[in-house]
Protein backbone atom coordinates (compact mmCIF):
# COMPACT_ATOMS: atom_id res chain seq x y z
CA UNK A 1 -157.08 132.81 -29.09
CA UNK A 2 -156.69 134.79 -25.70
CA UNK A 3 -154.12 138.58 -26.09
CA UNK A 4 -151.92 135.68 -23.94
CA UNK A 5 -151.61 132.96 -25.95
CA UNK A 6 -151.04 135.90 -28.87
CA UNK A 7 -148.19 137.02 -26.73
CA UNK A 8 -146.60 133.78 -26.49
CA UNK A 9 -146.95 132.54 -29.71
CA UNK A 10 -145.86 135.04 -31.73
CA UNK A 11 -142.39 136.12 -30.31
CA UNK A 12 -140.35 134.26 -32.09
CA UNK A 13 -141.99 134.94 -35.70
CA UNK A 14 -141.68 138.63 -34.12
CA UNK A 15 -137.67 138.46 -33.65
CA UNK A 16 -136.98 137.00 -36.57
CA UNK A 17 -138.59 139.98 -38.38
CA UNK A 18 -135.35 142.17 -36.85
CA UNK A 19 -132.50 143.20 -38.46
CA UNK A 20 -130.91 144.46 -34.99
CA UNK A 21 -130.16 140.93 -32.76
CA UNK A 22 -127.99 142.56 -29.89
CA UNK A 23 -131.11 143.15 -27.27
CA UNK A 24 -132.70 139.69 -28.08
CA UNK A 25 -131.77 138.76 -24.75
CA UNK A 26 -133.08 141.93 -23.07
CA UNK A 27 -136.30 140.89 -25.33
CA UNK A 28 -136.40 137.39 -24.09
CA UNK A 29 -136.19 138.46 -20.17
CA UNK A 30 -138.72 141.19 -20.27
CA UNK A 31 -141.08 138.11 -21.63
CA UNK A 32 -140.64 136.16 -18.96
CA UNK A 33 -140.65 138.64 -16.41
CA UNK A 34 -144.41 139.74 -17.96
CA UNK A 35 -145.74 135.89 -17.69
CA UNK A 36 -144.16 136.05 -14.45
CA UNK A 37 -146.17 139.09 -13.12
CA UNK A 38 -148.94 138.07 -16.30
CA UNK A 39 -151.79 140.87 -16.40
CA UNK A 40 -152.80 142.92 -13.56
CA UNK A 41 -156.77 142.45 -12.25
CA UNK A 42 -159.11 144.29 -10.04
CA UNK A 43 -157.13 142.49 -7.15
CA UNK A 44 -154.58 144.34 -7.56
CA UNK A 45 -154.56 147.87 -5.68
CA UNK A 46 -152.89 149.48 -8.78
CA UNK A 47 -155.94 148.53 -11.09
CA UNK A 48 -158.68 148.21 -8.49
CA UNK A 49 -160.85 150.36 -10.37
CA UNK A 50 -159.97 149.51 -14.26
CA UNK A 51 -161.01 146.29 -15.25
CA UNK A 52 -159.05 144.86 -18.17
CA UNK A 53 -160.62 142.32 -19.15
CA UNK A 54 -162.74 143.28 -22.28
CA UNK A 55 -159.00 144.17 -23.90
CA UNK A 56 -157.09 140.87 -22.47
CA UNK A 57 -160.06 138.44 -24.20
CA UNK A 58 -159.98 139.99 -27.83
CA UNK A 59 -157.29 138.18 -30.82
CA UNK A 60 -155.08 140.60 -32.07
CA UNK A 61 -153.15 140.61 -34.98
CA UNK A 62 -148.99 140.99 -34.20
CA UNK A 63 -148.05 141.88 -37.91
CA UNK A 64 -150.11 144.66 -39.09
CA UNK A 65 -150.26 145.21 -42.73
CA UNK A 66 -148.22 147.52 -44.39
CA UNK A 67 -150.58 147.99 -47.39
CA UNK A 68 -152.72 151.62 -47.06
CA UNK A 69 -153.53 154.37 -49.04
CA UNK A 70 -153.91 157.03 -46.12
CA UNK A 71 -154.70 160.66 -48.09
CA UNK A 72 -152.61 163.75 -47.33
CA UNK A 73 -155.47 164.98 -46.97
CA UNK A 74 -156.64 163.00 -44.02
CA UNK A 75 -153.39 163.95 -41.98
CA UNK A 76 -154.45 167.89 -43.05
CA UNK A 77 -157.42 167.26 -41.06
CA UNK A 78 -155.35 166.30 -37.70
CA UNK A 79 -153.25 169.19 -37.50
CA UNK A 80 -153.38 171.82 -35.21
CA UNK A 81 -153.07 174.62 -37.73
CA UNK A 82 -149.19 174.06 -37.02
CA UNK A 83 -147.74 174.70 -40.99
CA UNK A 84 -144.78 175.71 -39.14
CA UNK A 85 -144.26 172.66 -37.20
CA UNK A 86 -142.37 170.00 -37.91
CA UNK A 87 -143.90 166.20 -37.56
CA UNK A 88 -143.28 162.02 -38.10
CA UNK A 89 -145.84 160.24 -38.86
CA UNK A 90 -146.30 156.15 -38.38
CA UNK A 91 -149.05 154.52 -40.23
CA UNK A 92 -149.04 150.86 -39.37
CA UNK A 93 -146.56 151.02 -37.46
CA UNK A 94 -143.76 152.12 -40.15
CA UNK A 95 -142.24 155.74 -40.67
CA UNK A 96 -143.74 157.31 -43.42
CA UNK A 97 -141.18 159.87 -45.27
CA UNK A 98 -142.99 161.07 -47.72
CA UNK A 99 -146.34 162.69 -44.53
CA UNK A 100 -143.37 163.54 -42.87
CA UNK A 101 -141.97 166.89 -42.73
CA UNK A 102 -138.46 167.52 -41.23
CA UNK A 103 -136.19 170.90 -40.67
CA UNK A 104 -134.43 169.96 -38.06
CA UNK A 105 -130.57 170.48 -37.94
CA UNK A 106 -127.56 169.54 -35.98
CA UNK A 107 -129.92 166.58 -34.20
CA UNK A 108 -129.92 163.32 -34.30
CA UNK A 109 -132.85 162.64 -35.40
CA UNK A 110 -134.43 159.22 -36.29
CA UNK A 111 -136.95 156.66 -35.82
CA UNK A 112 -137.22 154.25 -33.33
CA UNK A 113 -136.65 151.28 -35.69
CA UNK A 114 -133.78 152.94 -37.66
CA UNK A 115 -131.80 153.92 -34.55
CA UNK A 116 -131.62 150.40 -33.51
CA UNK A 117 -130.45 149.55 -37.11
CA UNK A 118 -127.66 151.95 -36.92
CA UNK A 119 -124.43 150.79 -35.28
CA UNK A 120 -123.59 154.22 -34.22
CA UNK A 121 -126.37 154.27 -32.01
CA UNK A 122 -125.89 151.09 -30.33
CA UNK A 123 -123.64 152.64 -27.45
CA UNK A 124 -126.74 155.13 -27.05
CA UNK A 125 -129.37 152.00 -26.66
CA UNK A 126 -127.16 150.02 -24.15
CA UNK A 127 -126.80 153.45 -22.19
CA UNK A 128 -130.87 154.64 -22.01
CA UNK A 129 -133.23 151.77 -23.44
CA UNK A 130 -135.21 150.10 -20.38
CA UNK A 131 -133.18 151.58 -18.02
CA UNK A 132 -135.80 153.82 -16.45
CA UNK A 133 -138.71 152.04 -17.39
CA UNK A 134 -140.17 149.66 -14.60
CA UNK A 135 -139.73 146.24 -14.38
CA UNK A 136 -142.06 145.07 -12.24
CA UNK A 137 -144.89 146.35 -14.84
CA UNK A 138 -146.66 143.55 -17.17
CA UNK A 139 -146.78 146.13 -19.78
CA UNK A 140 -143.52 147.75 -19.70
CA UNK A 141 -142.22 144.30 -19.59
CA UNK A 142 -144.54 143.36 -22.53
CA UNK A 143 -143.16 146.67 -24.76
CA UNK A 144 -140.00 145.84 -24.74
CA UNK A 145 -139.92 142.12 -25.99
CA UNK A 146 -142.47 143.11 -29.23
CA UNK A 147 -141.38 146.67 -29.90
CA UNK A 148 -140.09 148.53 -33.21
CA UNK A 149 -141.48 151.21 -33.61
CA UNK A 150 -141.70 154.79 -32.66
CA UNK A 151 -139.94 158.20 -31.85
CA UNK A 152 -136.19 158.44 -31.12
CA UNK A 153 -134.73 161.81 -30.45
CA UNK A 154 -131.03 162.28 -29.01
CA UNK A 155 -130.67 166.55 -28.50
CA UNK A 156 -126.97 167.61 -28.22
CA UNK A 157 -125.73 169.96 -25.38
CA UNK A 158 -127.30 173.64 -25.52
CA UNK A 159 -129.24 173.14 -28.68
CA UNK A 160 -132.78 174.28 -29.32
CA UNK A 161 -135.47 172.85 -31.17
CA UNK A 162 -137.22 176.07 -32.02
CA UNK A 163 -140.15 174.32 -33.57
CA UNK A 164 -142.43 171.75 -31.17
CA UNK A 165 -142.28 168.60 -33.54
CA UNK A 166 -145.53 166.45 -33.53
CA UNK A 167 -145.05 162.43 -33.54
CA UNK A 168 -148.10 160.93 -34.96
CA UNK A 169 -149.33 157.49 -34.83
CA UNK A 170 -152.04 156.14 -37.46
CA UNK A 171 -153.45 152.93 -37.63
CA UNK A 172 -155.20 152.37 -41.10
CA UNK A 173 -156.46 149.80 -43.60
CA UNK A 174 -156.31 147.16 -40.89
CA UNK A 175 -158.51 144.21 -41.67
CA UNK A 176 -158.45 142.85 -38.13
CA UNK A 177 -158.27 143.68 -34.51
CA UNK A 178 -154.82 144.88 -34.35
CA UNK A 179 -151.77 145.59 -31.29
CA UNK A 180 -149.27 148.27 -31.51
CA UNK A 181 -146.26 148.17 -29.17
CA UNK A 182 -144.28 151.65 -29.59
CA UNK A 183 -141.54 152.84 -28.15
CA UNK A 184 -140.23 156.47 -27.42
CA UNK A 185 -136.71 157.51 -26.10
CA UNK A 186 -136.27 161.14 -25.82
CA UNK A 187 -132.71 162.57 -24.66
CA UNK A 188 -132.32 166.10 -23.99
CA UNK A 189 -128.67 166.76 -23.13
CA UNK A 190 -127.35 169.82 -20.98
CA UNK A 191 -128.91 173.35 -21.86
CA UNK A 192 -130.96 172.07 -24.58
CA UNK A 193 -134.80 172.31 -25.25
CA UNK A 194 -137.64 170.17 -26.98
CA UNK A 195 -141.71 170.34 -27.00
CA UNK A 196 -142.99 167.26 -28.48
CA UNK A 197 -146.61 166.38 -28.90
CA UNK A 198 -147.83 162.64 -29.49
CA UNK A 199 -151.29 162.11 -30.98
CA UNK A 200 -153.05 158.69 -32.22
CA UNK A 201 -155.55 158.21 -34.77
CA UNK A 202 -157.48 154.52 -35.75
CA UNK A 203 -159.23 155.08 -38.35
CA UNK A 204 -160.45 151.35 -39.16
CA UNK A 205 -163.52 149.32 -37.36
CA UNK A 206 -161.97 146.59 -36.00
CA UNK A 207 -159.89 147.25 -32.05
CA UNK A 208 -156.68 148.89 -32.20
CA UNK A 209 -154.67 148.11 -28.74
CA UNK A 210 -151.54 150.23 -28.32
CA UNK A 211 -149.13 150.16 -25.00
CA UNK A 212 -146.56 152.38 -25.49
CA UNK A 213 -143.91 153.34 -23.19
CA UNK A 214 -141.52 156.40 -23.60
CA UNK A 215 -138.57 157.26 -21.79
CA UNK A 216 -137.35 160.86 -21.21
CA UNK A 217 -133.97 162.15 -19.65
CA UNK A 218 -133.56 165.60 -19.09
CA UNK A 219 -130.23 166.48 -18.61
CA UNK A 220 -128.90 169.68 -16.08
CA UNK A 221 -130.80 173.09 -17.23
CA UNK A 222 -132.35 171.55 -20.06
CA UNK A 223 -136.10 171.61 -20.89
CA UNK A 224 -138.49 169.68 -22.32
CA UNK A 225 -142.14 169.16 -22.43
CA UNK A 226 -144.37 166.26 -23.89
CA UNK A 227 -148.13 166.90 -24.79
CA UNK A 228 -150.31 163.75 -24.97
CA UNK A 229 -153.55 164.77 -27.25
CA UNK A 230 -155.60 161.65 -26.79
CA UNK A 231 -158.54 161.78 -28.88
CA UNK A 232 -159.49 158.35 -30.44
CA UNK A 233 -162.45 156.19 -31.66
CA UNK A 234 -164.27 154.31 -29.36
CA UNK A 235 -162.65 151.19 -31.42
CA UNK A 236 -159.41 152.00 -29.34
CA UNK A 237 -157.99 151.24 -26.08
CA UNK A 238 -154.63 152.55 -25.29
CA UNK A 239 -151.61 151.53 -22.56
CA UNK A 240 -149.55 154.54 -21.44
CA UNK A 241 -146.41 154.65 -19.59
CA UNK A 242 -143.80 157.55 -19.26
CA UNK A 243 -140.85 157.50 -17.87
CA UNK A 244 -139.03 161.38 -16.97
CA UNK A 245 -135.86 161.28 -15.40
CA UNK A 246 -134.17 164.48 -14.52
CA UNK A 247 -131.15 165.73 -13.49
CA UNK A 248 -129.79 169.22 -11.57
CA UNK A 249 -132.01 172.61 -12.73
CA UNK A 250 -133.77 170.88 -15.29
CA UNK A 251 -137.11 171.06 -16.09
CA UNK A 252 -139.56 168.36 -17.48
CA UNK A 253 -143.42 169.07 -18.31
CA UNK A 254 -146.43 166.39 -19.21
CA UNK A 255 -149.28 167.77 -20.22
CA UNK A 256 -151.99 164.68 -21.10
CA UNK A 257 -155.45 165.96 -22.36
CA UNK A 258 -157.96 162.74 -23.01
CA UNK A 259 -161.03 164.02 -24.91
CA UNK A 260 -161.80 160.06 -26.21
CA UNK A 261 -160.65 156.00 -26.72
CA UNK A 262 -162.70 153.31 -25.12
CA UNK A 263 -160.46 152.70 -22.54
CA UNK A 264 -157.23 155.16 -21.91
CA UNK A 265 -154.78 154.14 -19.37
CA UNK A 266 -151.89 156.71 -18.09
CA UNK A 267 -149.27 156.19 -16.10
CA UNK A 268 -146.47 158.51 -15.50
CA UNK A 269 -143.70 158.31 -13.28
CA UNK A 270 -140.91 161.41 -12.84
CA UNK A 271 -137.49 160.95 -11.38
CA UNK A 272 -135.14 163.51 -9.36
CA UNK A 273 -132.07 162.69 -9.31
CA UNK A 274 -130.24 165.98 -9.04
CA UNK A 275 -131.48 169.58 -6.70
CA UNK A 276 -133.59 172.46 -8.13
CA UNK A 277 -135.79 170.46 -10.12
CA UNK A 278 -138.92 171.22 -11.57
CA UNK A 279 -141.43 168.88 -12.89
CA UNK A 280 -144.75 169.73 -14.18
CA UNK A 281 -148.03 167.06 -14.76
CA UNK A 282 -151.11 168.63 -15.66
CA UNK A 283 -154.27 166.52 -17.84
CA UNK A 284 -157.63 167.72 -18.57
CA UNK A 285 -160.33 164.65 -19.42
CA UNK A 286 -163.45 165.15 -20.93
CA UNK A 287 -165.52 162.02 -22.04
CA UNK A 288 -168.54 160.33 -22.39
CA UNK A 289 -170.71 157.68 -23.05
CA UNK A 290 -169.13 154.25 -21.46
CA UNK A 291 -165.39 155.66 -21.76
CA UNK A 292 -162.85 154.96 -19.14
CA UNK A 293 -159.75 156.99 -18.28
CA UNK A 294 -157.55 156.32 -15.94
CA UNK A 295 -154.23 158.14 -14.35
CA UNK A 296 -151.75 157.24 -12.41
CA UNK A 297 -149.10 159.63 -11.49
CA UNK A 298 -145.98 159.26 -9.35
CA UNK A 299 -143.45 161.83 -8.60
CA UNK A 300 -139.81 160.01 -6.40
CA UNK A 301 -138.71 163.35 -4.85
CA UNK A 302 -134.79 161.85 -3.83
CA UNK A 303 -133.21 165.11 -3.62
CA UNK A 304 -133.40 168.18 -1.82
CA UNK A 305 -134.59 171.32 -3.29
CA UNK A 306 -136.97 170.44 -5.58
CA UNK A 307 -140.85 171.39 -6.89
CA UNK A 308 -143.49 169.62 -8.60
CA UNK A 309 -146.64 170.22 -9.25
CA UNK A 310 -149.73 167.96 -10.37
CA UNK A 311 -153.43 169.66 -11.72
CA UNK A 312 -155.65 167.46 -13.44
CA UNK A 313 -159.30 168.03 -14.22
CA UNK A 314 -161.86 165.49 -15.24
CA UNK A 315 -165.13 166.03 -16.72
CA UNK A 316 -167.22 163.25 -16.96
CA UNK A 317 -170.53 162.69 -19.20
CA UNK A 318 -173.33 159.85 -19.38
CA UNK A 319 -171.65 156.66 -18.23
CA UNK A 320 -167.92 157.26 -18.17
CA UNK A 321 -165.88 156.61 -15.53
CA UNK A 322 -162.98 158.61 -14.68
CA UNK A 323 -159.79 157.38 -12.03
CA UNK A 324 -156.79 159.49 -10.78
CA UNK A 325 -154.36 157.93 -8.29
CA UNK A 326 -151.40 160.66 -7.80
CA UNK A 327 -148.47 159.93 -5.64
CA UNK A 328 -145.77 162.12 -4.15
CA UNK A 329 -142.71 160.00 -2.81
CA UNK A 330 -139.93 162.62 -0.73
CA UNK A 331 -137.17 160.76 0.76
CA UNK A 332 -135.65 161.67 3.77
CA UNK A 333 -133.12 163.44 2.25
CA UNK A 334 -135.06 165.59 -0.07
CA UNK A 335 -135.05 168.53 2.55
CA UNK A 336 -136.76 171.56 0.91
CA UNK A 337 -139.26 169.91 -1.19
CA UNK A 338 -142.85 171.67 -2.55
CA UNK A 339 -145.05 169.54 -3.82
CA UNK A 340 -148.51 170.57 -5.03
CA UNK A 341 -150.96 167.95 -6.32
CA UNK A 342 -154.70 168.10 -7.02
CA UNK A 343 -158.09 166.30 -8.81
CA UNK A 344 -160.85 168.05 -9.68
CA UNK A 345 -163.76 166.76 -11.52
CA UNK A 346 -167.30 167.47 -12.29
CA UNK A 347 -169.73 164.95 -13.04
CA UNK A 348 -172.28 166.03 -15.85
CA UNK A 349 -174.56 163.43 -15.31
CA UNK A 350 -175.93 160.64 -12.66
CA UNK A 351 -174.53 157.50 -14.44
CA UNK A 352 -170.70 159.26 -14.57
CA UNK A 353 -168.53 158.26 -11.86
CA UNK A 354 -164.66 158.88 -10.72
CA UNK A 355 -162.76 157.12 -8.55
CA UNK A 356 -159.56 159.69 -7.00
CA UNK A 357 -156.77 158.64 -4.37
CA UNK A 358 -154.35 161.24 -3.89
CA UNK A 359 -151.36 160.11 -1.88
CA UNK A 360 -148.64 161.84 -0.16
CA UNK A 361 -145.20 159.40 1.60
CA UNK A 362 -143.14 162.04 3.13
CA UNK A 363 -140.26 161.39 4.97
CA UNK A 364 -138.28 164.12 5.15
CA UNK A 365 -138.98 166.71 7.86
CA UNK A 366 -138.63 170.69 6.28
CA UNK A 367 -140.50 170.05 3.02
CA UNK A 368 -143.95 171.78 1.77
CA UNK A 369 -146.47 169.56 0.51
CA UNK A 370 -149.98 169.90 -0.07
CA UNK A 371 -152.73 167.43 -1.92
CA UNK A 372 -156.69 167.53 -2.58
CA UNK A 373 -159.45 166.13 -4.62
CA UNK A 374 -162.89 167.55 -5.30
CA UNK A 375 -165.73 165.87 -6.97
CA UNK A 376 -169.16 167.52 -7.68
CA UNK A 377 -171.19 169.35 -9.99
CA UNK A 378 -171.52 173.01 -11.83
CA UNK A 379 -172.86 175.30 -9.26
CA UNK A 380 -176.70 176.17 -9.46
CA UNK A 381 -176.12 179.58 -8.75
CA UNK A 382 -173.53 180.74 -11.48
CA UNK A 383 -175.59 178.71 -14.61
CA UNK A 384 -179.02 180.63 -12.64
CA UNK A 385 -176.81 183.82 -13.00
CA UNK A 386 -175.46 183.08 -16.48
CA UNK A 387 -179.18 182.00 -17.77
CA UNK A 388 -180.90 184.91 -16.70
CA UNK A 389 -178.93 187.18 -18.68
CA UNK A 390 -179.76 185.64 -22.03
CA UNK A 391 -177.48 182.68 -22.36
CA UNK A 392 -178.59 179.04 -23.34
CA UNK A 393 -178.13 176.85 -21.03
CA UNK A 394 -175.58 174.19 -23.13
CA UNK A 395 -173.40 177.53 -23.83
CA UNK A 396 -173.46 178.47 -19.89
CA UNK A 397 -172.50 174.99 -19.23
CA UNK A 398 -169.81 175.40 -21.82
CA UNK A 399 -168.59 178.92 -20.15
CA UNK A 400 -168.44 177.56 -16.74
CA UNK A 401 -166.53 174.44 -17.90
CA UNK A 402 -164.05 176.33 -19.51
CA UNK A 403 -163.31 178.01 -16.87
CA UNK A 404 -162.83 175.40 -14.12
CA UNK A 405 -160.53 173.44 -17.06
CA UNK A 406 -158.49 176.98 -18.22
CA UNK A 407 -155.77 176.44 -15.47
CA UNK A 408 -154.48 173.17 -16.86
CA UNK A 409 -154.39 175.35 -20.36
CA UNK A 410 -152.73 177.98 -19.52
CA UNK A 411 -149.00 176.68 -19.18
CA UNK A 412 -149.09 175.05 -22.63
CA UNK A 413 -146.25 177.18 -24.83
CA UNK A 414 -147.96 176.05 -28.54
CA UNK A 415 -150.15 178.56 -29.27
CA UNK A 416 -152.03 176.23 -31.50
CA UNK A 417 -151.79 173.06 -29.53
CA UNK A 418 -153.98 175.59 -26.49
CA UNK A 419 -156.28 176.28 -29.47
CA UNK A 420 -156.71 172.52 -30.55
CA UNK A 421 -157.63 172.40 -26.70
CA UNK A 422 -160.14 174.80 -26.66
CA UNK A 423 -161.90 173.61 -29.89
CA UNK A 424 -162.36 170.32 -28.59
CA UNK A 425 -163.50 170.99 -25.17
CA UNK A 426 -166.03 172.84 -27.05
CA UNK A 427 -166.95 170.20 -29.48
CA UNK A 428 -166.97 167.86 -26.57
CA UNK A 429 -169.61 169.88 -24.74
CA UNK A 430 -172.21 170.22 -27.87
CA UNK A 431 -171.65 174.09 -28.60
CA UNK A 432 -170.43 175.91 -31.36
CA UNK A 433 -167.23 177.64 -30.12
CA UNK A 434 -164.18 178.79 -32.62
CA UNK A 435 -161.01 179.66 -30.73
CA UNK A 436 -158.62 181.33 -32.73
């Protein structure tokens, strides 16, 4: 049985396994709305170059098991050095208290699944859930009928979340090919601040396929940043969509760094609704062997007076393929706008390949806006120059690399999280390379 036929068959076993009723029929319509778009193809311009198919053909199960015995010690190996920090952590799909750590105080702070139970936060639901996310996306539209799960974070008016809090996801002890659908809302109210950081781990055999879709509003002069740390098995394909909607002198960052996953779709969409807005998208990708990641970025400049700013850098090994299609929308009121986006990549060997499309719509007249793409290969010259004076050639690859990916680095505010980074491009790349 056909990811379809899964779909269909299993959504009324799946709402029965609720305790909250009161967005059944939210559920039910953003079902019918995904049959009625179904799943995009290469004929559509949006997923010309990604070819679903090898995900949409596999049986998944709908119910994952509960049952695990996932080691402390395990999660110990996934952090970022960040004792300090505070983190959730879903195995299965299901908050797990006890590889949990919390601190936090005077926030209203809960899971995804727990929030829907509560009645208090019913008003809060009917206010933010789906109302940002697209409609018109099979996937969206498919995460909201089947999910349950994930991270729900409401942050009152001028408070600060000193400590970034990582969310992470786990899929273990799963005896067949299995599909996630998680769900984040993130509210940060006026004059408050939040760095999250969202990570996802399968550690079974069998296919793990998780769409998630998260939500952000950031309210006037608050902050908050969201770090996507993307490095999975090659048993794992992953659906992305965020959602940031801003209002007046806020700011909103989304860093997304894919180091692995057989096939890693992003797609990120930021909202102005509100002057002196700054939004911030950067993403370094570094993969191999027949890997596929894919970004799509979208930034609807509506009002006047606003910056953003898009970086992303690929680097691509053996046969991995690599997309980036960034748009900047600035209507014709949005007087004053600076946009900056741009796509780099370098291509390590001759069967690695990326696809880039940056776009600019501008129809307002006073604005600065500026857009680029470069794809090539390390220059000659500097690995001649590095070579000659004693270095091997993987670590002068490594040194060079670093350096065309350091600019997408060096806004993140976690010390360790920049570390993590560094580590991994490293480990990516074959040397031996210890950031501290």
């Amino acid at each position: 049985m056909a990811l379809l036929e899964n779909i269909q068959n299993n959504h009324a076993a799946f709402l029965e396994t609720l305790k909250h009723r009161f967005l059944d029929k939210d559920r039910t319509s953003a079902l019918q709305r995904f049959f009625q778009y179904g799943f995009p193809t290469r004929k559509d311009e949006e997923y010309k170059y990604t070819n679903l198919r090898e995900i949409t053909e596999k049986n998944y199960n709908f119910f994952p098991s509960e049952a695990y015995n996932f080691p402390k010690e395990k999660l110990d190996d996934l952090l970022l050095g960040e004792e300090n920090f505070d983190r959730v952590v879903f195995v299965n799909g299901i908050l797990n208290k006890e590889l949990s750590k919390i601190s936090i105080e005077n926030v209203e702070f809960l899971s995804f699944n727990y929030a829907l139970n509560d009645p208090l936060h019913k008003e809060v639901f009917e206010k933010y859930f789906d109302k940002i996310a697209a409609k018109n996306l099979a996937f969206t539209n498919l995460n909201s009928a089947y999910c349950k799960q994930g991270f729900f974070l409401k942050v009152p008016k001028n408070v600060v979340i000193e400590k970034p809090i990582h969310v992470f996801y786990i899929s273990h002890n799963q005896h067949d090919n299995t599909f996630y659908n998680t769900r984040n809302l993130l509210i940060a109210e006026a004059g408050s601040k939040v760095e999250i950081i969202e990570s996802h781990h399968n550690f079974d055999d069998h296919f793990v396929l998780t769409n998630t879709v998260t939500e952000i509003f950031t309210y006037q002069n608050a902050k908050a940043d969201w770090h996507k740390l993307q490095n999975d098995s090659d048993n794992s394909y992953m659906i992305d969509h965020t959602f940031a909607k801003q209002e007046r002198d806020s700011q909103t960052t989304v860093n997304t760094f894919t180091f692995g996953g057989k096939l890693v779709r992003n797609n990120l969409d930021f909202i102005h609704n509100g002057e002196n807005i700054n939004s911030f998208m950067n993403g370094i990708t570094i993969i191999g062997g027949e890997q596929l990641a894919d970004h799509h970025t979208a930034v609807h400049h509506n009002t006047p007076h606003c910056e953003s700013y898009q970086n992303y850098k690929g680097i691509y090994k053996d046969k991995s393929r690599g997309v980036f299609n960034g748009k900047v929308f600035v209507d014709k009121i949005a007087q004053k706008t600076n946009a900056y986006q741009q796509n780099n990549n370098i291509l390590l060997d001759e069967g690695a390949s990326i696809d880039t499309k940056p776009q600019l719509e501008i129809f307002a007249d006073d604005v600065k806006c500026s857009h680029g793409c470069t794809v090539g290969q390390l220059n000659e010259e500097a690995l001649f120059y590095l070579r000659a004076r004693g270095i091997s050639k993987k670590e002068a690859q490594a040194l060079l690399l670093f350096a065309f990916a350091s600019d997408a680095i060096q806004n993140i505010d976690i010390e360790p999280l920049k570390v993590k980074i560094s580590n991994l491009l490293a480990e990516k790349l074959g040397v031996e390379s210890e950031f501290e």
